[in-house]
C-alpha atoms as a PDB file:
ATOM      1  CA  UNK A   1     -39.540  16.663 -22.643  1.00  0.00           C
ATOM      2  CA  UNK A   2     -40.179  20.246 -23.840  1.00  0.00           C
ATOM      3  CA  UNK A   3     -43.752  20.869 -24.126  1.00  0.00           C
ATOM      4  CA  UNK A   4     -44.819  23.094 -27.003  1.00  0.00           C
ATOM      5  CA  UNK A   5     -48.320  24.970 -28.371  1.00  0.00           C
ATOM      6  CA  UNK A   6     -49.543  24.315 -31.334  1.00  0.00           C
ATOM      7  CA  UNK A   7     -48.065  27.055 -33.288  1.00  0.00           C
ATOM      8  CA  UNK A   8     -44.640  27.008 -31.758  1.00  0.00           C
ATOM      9  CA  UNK A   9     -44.680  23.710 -32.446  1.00  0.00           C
ATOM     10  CA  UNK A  10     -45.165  25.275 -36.399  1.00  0.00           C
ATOM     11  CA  UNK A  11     -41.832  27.010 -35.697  1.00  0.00           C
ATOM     12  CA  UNK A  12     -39.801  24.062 -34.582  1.00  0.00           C
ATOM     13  CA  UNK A  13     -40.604  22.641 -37.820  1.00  0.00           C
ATOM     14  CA  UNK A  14     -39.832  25.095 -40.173  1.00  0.00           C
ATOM     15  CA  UNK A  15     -36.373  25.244 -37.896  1.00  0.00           C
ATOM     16  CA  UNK A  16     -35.780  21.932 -38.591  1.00  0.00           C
ATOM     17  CA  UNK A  17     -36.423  22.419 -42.078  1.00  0.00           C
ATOM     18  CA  UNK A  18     -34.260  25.452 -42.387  1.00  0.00           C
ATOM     19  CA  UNK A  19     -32.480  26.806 -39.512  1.00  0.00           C
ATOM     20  CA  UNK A  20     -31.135  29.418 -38.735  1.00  0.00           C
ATOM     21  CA  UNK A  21     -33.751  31.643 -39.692  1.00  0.00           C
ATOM     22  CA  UNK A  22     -34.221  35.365 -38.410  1.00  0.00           C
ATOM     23  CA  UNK A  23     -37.161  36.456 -36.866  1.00  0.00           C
ATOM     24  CA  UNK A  24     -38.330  38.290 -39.844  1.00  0.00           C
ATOM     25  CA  UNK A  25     -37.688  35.149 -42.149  1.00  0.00           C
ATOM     26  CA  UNK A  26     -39.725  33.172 -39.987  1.00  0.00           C
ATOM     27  CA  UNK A  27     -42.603  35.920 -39.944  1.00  0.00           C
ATOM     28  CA  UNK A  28     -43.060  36.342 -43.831  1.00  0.00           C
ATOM     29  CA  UNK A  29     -42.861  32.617 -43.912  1.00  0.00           C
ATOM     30  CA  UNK A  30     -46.387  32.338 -41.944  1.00  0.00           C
ATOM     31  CA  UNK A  31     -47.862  35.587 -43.051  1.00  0.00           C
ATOM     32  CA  UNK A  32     -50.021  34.457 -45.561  1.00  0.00           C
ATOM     33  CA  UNK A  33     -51.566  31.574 -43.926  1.00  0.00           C
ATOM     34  CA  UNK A  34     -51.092  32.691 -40.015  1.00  0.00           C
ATOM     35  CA  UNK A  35     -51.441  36.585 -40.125  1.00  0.00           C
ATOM     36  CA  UNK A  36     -48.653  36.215 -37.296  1.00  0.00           C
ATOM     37  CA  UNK A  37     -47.058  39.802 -37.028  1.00  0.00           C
ATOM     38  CA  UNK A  38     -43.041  40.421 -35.572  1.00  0.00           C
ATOM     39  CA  UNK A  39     -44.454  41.050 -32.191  1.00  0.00           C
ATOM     40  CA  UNK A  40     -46.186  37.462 -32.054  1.00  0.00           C
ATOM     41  CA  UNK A  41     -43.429  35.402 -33.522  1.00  0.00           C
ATOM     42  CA  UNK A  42     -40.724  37.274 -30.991  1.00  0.00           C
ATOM     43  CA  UNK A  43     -42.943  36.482 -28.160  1.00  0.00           C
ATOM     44  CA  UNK A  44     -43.177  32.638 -29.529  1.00  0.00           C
ATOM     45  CA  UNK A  45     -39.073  32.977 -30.130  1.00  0.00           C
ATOM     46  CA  UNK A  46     -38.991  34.333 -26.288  1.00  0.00           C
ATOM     47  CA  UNK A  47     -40.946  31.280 -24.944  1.00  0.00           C
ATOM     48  CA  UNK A  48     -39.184  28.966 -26.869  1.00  0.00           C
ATOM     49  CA  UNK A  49     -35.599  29.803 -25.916  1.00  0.00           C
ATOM     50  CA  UNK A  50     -37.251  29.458 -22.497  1.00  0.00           C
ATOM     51  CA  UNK A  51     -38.431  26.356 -22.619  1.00  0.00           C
ATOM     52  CA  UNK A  52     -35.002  24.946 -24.109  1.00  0.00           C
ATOM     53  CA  UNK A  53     -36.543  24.449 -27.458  1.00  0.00           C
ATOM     54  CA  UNK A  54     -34.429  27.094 -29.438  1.00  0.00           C
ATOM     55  CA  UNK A  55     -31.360  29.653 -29.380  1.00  0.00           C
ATOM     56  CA  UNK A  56     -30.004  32.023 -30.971  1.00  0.00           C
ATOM     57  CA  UNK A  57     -26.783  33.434 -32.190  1.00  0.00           C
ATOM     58  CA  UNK A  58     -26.026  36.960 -33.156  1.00  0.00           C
ATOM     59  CA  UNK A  59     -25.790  37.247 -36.852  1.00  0.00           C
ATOM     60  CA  UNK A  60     -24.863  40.622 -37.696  1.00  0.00           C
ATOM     61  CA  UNK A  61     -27.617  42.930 -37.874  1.00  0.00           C
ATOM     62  CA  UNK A  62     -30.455  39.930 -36.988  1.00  0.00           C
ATOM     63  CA  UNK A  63     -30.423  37.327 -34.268  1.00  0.00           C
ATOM     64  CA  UNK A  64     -30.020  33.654 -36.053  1.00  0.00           C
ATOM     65  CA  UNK A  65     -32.163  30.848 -34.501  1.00  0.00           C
ATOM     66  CA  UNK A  66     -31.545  27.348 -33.990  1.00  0.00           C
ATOM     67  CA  UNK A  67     -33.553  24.298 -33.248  1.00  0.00           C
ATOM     68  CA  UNK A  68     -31.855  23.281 -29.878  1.00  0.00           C
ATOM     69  CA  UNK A  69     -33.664  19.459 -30.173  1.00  0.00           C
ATOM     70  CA  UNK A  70     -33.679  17.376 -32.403  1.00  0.00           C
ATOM     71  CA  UNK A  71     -36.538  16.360 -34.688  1.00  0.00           C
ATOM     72  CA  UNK A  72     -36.313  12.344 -33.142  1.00  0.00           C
ATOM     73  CA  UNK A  73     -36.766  14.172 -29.418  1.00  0.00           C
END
């Protein structure tokens, strides 16, 4: 069981919405209603590969990441 904060837990499900998704995608997606800059959403991408909950692949110029649970989990 991967235990999650709140707003990672707002990552994982716009991963599972849409994945892969770069860093910056995920950023401009909670800008408005977050005010989450790079630096905060790399250091919730950071945790969460840590914890198991995502990866990443490299995807040319931006790393690509994956939800690396499932939704049902």
């Amino acid at each position: 069981m991967v235990k999650l904060s709140e707003a990672e837990w707002k990552v994982m499900n716009l991963l599972w919405q849409a994945a892969p998704q770069t860093m910056m995608q995920i950023t401009n997606h909670f800008k408005e209603t977050t005010r989450w800059t790079k630096h905060t959403v790399m250091t919730f991408l950071r945790r969460m590969e840590e914890k198991g909950a995502v990866r990443h692949e490299e995807g040319g110029r931006a790393k690509l990441y994956y939800p690396n649970i499932r939704q049902e989990e």
